[in-house]
ModelCIF file with pLDDT and N, C-alpha, C, O atoms, coordinates in Angstrom:
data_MODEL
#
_entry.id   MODEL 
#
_entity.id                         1 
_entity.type                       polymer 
_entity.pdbx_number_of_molecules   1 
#
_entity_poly.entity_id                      1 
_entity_poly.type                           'polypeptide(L)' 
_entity_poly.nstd_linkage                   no 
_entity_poly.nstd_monomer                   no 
_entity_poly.pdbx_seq_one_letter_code       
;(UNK)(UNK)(UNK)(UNK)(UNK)(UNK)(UNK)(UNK)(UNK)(UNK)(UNK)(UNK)(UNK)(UNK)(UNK)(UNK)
(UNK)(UNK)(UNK)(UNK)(UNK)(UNK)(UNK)(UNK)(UNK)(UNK)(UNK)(UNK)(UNK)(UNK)(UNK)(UNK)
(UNK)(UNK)(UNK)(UNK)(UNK)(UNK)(UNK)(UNK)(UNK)(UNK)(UNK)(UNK)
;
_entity_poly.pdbx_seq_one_letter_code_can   XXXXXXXXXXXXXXXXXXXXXXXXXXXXXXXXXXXXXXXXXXXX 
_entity_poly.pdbx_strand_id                 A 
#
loop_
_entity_poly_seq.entity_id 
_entity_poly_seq.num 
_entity_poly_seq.mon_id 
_entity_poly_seq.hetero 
1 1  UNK n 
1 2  UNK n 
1 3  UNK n 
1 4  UNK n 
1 5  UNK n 
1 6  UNK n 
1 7  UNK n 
1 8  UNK n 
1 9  UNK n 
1 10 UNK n 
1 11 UNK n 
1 12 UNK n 
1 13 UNK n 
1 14 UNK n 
1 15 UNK n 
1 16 UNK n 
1 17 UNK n 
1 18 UNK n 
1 19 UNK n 
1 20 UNK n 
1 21 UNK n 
1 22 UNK n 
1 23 UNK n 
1 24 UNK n 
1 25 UNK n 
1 26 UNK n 
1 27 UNK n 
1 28 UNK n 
1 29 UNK n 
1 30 UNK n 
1 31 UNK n 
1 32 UNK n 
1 33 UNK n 
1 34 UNK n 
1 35 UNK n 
1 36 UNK n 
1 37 UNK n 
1 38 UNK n 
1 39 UNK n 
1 40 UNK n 
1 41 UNK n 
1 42 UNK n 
1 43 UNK n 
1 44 UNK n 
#
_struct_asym.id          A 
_struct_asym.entity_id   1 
#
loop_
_ma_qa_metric.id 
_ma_qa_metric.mode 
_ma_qa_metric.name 
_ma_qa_metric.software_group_id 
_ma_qa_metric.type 
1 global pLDDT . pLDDT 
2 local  pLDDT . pLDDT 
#
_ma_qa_metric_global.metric_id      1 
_ma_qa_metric_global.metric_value   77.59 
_ma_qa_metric_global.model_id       1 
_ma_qa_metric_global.ordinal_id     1 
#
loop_
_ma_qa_metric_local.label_asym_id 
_ma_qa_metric_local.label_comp_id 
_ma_qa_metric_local.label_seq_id 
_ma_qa_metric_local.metric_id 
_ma_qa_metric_local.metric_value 
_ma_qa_metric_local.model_id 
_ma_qa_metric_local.ordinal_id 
A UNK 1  2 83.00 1 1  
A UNK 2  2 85.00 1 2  
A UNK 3  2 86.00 1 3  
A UNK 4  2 86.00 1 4  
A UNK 5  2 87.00 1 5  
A UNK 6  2 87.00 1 6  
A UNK 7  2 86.00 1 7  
A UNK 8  2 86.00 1 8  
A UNK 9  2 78.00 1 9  
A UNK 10 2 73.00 1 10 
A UNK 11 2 73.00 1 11 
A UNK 12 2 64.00 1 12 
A UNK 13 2 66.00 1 13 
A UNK 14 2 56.00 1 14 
A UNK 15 2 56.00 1 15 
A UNK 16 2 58.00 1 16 
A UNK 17 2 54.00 1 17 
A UNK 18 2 53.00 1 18 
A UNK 19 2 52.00 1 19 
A UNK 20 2 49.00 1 20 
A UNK 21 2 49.00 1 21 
A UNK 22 2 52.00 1 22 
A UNK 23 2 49.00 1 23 
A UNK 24 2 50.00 1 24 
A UNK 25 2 49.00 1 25 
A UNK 26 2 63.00 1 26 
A UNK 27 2 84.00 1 27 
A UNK 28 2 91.00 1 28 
A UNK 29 2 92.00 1 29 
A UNK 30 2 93.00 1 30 
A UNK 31 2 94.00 1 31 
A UNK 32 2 95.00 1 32 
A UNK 33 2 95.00 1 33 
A UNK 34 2 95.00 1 34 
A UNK 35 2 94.00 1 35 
A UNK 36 2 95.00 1 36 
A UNK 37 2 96.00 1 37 
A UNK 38 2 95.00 1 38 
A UNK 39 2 95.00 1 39 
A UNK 40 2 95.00 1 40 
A UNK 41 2 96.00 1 41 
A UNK 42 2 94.00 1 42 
A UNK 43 2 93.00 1 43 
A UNK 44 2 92.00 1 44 
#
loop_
_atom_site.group_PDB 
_atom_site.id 
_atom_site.type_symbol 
_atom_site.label_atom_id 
_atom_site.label_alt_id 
_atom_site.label_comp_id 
_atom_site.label_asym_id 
_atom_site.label_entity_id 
_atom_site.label_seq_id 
_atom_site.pdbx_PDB_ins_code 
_atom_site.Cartn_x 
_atom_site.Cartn_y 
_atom_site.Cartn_z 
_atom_site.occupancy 
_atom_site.B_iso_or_equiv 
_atom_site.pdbx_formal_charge 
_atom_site.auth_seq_id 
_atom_site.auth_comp_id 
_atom_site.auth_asym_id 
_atom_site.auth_atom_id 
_atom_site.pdbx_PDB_model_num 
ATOM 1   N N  . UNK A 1 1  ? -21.862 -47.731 -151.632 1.00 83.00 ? 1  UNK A N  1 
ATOM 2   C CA . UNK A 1 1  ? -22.875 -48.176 -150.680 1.00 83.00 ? 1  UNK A CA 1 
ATOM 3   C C  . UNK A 1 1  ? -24.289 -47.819 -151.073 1.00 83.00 ? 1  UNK A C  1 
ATOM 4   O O  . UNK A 1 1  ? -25.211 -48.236 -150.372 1.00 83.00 ? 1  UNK A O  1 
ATOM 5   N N  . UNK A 1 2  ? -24.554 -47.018 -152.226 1.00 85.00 ? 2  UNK A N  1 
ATOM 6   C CA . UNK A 1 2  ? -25.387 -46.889 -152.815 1.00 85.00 ? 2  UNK A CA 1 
ATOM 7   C C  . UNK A 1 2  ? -26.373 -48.336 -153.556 1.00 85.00 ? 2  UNK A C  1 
ATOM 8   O O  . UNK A 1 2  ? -25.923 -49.420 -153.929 1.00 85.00 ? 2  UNK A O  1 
ATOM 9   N N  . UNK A 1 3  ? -27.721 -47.880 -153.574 1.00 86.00 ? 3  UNK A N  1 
ATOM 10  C CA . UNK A 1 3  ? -28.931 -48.899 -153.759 1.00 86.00 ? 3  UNK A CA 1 
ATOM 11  C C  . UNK A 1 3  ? -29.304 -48.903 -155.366 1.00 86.00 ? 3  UNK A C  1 
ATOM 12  O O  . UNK A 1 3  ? -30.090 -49.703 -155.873 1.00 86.00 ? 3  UNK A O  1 
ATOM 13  N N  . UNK A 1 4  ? -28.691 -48.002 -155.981 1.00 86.00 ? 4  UNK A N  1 
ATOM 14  C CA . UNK A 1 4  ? -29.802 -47.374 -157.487 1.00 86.00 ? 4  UNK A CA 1 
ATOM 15  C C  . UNK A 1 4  ? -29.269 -49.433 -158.214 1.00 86.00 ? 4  UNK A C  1 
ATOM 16  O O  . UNK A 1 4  ? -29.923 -50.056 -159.051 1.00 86.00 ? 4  UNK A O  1 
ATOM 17  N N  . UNK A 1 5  ? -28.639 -49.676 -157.872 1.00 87.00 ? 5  UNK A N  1 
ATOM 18  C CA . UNK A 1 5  ? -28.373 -50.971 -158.810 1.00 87.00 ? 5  UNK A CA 1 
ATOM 19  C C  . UNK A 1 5  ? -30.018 -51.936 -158.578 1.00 87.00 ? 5  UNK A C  1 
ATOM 20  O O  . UNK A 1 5  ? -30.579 -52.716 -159.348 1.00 87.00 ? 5  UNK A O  1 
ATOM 21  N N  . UNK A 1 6  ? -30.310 -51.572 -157.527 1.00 87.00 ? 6  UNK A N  1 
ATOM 22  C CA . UNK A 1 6  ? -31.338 -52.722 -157.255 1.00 87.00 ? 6  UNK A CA 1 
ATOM 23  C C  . UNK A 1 6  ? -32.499 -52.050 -157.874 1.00 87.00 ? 6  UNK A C  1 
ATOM 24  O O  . UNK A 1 6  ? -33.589 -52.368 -157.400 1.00 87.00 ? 6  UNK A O  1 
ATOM 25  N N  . UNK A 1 7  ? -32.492 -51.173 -158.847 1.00 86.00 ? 7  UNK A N  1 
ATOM 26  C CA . UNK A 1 7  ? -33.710 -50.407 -159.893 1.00 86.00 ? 7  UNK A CA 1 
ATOM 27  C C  . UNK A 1 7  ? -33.158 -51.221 -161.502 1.00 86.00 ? 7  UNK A C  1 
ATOM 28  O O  . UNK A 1 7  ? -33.792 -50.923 -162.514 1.00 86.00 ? 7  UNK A O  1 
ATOM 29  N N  . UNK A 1 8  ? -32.159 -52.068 -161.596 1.00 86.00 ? 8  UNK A N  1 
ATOM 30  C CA . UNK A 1 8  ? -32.290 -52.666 -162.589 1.00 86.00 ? 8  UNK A CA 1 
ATOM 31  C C  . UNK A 1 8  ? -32.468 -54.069 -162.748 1.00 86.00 ? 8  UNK A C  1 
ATOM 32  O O  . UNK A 1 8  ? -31.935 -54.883 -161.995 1.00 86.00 ? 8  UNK A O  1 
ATOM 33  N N  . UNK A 1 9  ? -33.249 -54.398 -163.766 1.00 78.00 ? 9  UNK A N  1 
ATOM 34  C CA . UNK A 1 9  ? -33.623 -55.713 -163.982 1.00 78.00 ? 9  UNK A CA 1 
ATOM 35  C C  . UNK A 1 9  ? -33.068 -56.984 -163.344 1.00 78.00 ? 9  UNK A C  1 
ATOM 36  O O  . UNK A 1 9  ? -33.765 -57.677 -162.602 1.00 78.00 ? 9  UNK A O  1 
ATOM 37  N N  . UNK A 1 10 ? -31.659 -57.312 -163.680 1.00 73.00 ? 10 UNK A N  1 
ATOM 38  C CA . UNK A 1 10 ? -31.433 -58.175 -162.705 1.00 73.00 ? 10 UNK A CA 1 
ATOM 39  C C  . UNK A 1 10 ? -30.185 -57.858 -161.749 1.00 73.00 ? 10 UNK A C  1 
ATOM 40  O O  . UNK A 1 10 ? -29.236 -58.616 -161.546 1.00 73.00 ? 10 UNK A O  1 
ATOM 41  N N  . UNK A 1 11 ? -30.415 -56.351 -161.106 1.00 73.00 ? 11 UNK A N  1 
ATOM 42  C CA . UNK A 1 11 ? -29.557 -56.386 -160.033 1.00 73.00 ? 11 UNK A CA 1 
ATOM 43  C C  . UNK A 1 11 ? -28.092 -56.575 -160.478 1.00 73.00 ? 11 UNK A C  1 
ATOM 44  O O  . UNK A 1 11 ? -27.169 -56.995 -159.780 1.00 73.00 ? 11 UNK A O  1 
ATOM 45  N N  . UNK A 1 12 ? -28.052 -56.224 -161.645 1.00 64.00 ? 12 UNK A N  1 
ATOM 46  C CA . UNK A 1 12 ? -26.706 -56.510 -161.971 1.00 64.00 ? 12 UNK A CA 1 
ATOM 47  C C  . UNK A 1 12 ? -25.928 -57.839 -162.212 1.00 64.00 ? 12 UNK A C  1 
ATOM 48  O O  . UNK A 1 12 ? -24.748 -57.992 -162.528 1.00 64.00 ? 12 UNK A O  1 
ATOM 49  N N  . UNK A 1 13 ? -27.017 -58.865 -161.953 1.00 66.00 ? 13 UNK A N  1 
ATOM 50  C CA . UNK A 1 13 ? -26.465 -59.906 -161.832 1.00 66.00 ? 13 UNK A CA 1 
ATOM 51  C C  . UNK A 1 13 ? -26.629 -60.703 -162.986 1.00 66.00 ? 13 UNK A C  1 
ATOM 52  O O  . UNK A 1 13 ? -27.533 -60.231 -163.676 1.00 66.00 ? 13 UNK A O  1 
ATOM 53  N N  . UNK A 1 14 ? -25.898 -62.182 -163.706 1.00 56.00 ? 14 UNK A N  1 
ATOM 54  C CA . UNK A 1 14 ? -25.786 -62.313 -165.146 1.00 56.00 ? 14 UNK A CA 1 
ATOM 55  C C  . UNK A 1 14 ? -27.531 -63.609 -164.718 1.00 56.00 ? 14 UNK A C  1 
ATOM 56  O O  . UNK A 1 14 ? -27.973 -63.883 -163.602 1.00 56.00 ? 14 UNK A O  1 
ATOM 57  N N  . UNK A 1 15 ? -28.006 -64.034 -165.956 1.00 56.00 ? 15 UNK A N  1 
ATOM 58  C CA . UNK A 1 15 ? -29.096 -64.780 -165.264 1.00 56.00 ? 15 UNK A CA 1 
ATOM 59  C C  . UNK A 1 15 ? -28.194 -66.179 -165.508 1.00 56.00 ? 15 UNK A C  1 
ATOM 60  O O  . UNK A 1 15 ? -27.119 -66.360 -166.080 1.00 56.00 ? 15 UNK A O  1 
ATOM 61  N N  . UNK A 1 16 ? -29.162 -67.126 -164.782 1.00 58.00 ? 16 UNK A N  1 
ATOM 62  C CA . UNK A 1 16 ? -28.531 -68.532 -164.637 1.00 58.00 ? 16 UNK A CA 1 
ATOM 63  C C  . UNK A 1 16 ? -29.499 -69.587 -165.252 1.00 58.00 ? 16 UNK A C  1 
ATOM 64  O O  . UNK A 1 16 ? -30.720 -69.500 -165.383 1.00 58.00 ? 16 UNK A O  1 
ATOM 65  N N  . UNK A 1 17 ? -28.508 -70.792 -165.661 1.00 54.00 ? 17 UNK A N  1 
ATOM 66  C CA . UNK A 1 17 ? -29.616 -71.585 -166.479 1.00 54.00 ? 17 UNK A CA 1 
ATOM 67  C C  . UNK A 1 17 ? -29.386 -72.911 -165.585 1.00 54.00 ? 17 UNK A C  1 
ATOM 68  O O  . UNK A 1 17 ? -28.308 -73.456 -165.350 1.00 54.00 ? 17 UNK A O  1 
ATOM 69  N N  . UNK A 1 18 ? -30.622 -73.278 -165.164 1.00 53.00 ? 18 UNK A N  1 
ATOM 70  C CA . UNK A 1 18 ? -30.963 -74.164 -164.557 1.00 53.00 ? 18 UNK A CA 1 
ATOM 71  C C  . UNK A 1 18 ? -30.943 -75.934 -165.027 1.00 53.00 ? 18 UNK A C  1 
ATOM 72  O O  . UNK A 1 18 ? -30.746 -76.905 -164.297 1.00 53.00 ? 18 UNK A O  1 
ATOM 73  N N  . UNK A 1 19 ? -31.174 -75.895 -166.245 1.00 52.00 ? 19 UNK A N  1 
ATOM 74  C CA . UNK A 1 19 ? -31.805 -76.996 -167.615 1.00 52.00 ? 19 UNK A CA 1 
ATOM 75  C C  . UNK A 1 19 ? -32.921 -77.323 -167.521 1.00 52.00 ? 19 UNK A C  1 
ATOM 76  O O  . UNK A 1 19 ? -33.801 -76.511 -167.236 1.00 52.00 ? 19 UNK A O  1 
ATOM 77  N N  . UNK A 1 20 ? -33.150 -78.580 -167.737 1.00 49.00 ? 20 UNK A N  1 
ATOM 78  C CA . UNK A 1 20 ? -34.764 -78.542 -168.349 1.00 49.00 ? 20 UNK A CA 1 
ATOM 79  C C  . UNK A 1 20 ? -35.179 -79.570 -167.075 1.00 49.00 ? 20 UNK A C  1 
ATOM 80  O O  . UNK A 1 20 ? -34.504 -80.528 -166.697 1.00 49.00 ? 20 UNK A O  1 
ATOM 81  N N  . UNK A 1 21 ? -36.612 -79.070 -166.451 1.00 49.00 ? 21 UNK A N  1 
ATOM 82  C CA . UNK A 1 21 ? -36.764 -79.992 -166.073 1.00 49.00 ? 21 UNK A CA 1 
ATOM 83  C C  . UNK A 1 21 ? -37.526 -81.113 -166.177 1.00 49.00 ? 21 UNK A C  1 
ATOM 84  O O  . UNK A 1 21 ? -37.816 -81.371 -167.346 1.00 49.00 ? 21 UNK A O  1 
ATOM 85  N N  . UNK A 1 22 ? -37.853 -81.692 -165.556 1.00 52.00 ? 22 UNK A N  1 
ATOM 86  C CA . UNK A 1 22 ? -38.269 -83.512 -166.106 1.00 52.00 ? 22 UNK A CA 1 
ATOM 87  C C  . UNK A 1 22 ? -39.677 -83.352 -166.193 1.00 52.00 ? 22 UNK A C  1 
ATOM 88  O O  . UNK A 1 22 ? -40.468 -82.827 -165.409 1.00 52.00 ? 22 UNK A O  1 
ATOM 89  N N  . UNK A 1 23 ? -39.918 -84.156 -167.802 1.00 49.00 ? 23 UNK A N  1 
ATOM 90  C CA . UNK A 1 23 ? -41.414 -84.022 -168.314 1.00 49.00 ? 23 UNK A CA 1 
ATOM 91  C C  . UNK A 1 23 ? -42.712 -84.240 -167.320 1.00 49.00 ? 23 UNK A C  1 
ATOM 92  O O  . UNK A 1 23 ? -42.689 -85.178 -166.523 1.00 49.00 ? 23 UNK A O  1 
ATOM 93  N N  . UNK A 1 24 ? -43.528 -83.601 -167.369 1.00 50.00 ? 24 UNK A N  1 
ATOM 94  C CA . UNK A 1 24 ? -44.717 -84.456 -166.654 1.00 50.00 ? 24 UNK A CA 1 
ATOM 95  C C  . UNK A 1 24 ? -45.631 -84.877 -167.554 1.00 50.00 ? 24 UNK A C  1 
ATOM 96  O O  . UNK A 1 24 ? -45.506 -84.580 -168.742 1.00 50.00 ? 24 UNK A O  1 
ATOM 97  N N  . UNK A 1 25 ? -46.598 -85.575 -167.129 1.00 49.00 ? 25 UNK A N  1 
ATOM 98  C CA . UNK A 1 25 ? -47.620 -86.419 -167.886 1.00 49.00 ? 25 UNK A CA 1 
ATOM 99  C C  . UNK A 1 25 ? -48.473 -85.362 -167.504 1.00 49.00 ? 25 UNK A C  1 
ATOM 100 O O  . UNK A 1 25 ? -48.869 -85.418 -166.339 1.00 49.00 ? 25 UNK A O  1 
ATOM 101 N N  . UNK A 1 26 ? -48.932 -84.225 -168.328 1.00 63.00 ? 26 UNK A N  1 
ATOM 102 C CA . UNK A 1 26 ? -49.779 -83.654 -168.504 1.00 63.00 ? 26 UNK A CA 1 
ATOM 103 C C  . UNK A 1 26 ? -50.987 -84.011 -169.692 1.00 63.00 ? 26 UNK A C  1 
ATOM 104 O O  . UNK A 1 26 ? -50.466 -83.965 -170.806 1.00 63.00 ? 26 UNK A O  1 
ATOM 105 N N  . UNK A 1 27 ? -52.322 -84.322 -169.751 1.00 84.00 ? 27 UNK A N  1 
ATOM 106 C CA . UNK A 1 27 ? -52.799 -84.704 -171.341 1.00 84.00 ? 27 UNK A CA 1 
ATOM 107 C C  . UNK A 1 27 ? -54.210 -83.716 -171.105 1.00 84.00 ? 27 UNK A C  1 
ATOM 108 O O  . UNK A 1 27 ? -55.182 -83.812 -170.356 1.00 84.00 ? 27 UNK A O  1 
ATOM 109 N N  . UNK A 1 28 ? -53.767 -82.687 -172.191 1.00 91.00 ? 28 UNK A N  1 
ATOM 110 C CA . UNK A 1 28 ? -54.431 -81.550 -172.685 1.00 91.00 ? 28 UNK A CA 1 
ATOM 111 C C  . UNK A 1 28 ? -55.828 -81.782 -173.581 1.00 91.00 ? 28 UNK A C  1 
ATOM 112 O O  . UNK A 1 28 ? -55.598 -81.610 -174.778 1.00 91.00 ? 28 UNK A O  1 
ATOM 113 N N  . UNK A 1 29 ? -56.920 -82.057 -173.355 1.00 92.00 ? 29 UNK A N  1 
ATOM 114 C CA . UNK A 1 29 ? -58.081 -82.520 -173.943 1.00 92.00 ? 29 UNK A CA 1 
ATOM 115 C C  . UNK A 1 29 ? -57.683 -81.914 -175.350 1.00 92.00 ? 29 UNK A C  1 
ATOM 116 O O  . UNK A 1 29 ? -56.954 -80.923 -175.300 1.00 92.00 ? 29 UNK A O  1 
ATOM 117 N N  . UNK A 1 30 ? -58.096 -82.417 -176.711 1.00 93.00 ? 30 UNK A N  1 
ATOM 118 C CA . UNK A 1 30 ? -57.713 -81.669 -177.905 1.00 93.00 ? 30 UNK A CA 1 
ATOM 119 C C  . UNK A 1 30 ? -57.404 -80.248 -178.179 1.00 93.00 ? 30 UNK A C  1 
ATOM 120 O O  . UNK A 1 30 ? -57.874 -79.192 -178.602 1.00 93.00 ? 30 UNK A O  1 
ATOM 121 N N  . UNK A 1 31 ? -56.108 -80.950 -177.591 1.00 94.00 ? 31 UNK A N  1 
ATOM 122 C CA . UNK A 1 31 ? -54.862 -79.930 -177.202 1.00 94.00 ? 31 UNK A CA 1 
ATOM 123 C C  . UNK A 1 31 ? -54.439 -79.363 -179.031 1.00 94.00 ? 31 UNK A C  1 
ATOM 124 O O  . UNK A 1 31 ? -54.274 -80.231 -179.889 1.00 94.00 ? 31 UNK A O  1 
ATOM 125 N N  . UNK A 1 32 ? -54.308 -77.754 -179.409 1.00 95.00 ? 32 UNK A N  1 
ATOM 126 C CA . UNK A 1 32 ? -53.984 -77.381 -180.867 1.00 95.00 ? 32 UNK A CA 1 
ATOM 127 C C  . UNK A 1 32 ? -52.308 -77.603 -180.541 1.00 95.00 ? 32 UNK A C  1 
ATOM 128 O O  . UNK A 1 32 ? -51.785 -77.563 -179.427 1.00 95.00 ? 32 UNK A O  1 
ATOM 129 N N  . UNK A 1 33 ? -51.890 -77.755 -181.356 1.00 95.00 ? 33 UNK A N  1 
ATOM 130 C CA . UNK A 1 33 ? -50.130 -77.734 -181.155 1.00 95.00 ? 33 UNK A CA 1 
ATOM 131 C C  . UNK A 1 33 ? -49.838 -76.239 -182.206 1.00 95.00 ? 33 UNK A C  1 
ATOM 132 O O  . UNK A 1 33 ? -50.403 -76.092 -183.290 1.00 95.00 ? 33 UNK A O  1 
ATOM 133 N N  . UNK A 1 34 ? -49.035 -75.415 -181.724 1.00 95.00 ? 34 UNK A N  1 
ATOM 134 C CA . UNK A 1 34 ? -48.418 -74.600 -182.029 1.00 95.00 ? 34 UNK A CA 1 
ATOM 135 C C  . UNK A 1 34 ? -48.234 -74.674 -183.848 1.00 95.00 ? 34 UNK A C  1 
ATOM 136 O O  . UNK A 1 34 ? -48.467 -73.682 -184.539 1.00 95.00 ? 34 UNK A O  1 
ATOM 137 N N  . UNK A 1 35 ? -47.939 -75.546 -184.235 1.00 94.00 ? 35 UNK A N  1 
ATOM 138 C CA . UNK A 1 35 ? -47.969 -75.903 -185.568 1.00 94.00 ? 35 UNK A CA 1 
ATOM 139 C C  . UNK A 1 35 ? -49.073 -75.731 -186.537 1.00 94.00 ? 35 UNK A C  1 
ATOM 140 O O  . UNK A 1 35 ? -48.948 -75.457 -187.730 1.00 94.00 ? 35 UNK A O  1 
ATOM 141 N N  . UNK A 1 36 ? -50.321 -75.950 -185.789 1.00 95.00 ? 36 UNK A N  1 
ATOM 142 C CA . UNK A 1 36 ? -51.205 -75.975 -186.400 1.00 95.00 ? 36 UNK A CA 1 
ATOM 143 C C  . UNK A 1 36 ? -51.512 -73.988 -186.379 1.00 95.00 ? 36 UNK A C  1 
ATOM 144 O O  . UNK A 1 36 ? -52.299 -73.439 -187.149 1.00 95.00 ? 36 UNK A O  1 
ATOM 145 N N  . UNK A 1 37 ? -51.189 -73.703 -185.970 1.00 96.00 ? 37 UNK A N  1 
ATOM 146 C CA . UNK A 1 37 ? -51.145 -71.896 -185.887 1.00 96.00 ? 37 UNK A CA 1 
ATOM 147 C C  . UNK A 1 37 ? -51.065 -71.436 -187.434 1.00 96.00 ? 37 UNK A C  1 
ATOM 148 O O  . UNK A 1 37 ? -50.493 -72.046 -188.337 1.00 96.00 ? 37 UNK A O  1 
ATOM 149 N N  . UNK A 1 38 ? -51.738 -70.277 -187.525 1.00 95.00 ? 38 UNK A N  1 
ATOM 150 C CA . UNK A 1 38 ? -51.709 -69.739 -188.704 1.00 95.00 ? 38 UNK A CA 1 
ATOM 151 C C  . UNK A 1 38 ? -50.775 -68.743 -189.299 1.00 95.00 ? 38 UNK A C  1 
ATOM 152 O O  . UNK A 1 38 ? -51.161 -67.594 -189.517 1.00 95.00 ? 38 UNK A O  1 
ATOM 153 N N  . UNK A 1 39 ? -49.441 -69.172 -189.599 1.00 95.00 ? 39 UNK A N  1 
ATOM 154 C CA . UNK A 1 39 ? -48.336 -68.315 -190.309 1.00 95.00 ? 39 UNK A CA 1 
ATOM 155 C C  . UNK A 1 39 ? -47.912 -67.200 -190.088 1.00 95.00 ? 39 UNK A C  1 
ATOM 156 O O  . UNK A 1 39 ? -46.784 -66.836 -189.756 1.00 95.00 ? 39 UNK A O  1 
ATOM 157 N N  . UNK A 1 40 ? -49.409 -66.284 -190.390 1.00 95.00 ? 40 UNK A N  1 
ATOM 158 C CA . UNK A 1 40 ? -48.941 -65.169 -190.410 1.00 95.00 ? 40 UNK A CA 1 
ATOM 159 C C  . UNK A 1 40 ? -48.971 -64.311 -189.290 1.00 95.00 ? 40 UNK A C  1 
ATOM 160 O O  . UNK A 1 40 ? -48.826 -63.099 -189.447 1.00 95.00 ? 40 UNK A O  1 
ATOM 161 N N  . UNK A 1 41 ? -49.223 -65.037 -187.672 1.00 96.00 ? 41 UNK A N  1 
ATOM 162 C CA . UNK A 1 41 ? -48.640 -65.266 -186.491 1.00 96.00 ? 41 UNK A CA 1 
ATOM 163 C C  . UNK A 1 41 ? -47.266 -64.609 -186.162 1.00 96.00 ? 41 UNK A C  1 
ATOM 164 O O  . UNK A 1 41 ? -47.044 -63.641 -185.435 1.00 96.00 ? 41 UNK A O  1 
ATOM 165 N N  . UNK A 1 42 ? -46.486 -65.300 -186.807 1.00 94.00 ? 42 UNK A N  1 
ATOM 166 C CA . UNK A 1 42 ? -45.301 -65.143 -186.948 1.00 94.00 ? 42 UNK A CA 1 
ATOM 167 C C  . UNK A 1 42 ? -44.901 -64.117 -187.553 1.00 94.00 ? 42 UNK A C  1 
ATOM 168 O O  . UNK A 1 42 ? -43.858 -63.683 -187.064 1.00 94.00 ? 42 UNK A O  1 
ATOM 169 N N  . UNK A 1 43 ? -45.278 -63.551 -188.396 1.00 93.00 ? 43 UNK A N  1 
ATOM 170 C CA . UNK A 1 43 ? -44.294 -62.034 -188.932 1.00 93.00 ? 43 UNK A CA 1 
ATOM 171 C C  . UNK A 1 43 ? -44.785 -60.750 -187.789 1.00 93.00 ? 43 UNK A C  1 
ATOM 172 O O  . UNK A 1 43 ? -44.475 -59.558 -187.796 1.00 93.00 ? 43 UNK A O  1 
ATOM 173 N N  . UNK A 1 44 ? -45.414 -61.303 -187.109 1.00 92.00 ? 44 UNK A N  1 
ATOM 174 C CA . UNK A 1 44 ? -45.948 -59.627 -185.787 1.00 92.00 ? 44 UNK A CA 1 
ATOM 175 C C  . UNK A 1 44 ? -46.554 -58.952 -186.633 1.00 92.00 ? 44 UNK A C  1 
ATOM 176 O O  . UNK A 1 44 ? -47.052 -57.871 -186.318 1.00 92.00 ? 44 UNK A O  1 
#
């Protein structure tokens, strides 16, 4: 009857996947795409 479970992240519980949801028409004024990122980004 103890509470200490609700001091962890998810309560013990497993998480759930919802899927994806449906695109919107968002248009990002010269929007950079992730791609264009500089490499060495990526090693941390």
């Amino acid at each position: 009857g103890g509470c200490l479970h609700l001091h962890l992240r998810r309560h013990g519980r497993r998480p759930k996947w919802f899927g994806m949801a449906p695109a919107m028409d968002i248009r990002i004024p010269h929007r950079r795409d992730i791609s264009e990122r500089p490499k060495i980004v990526d090693k941390w």
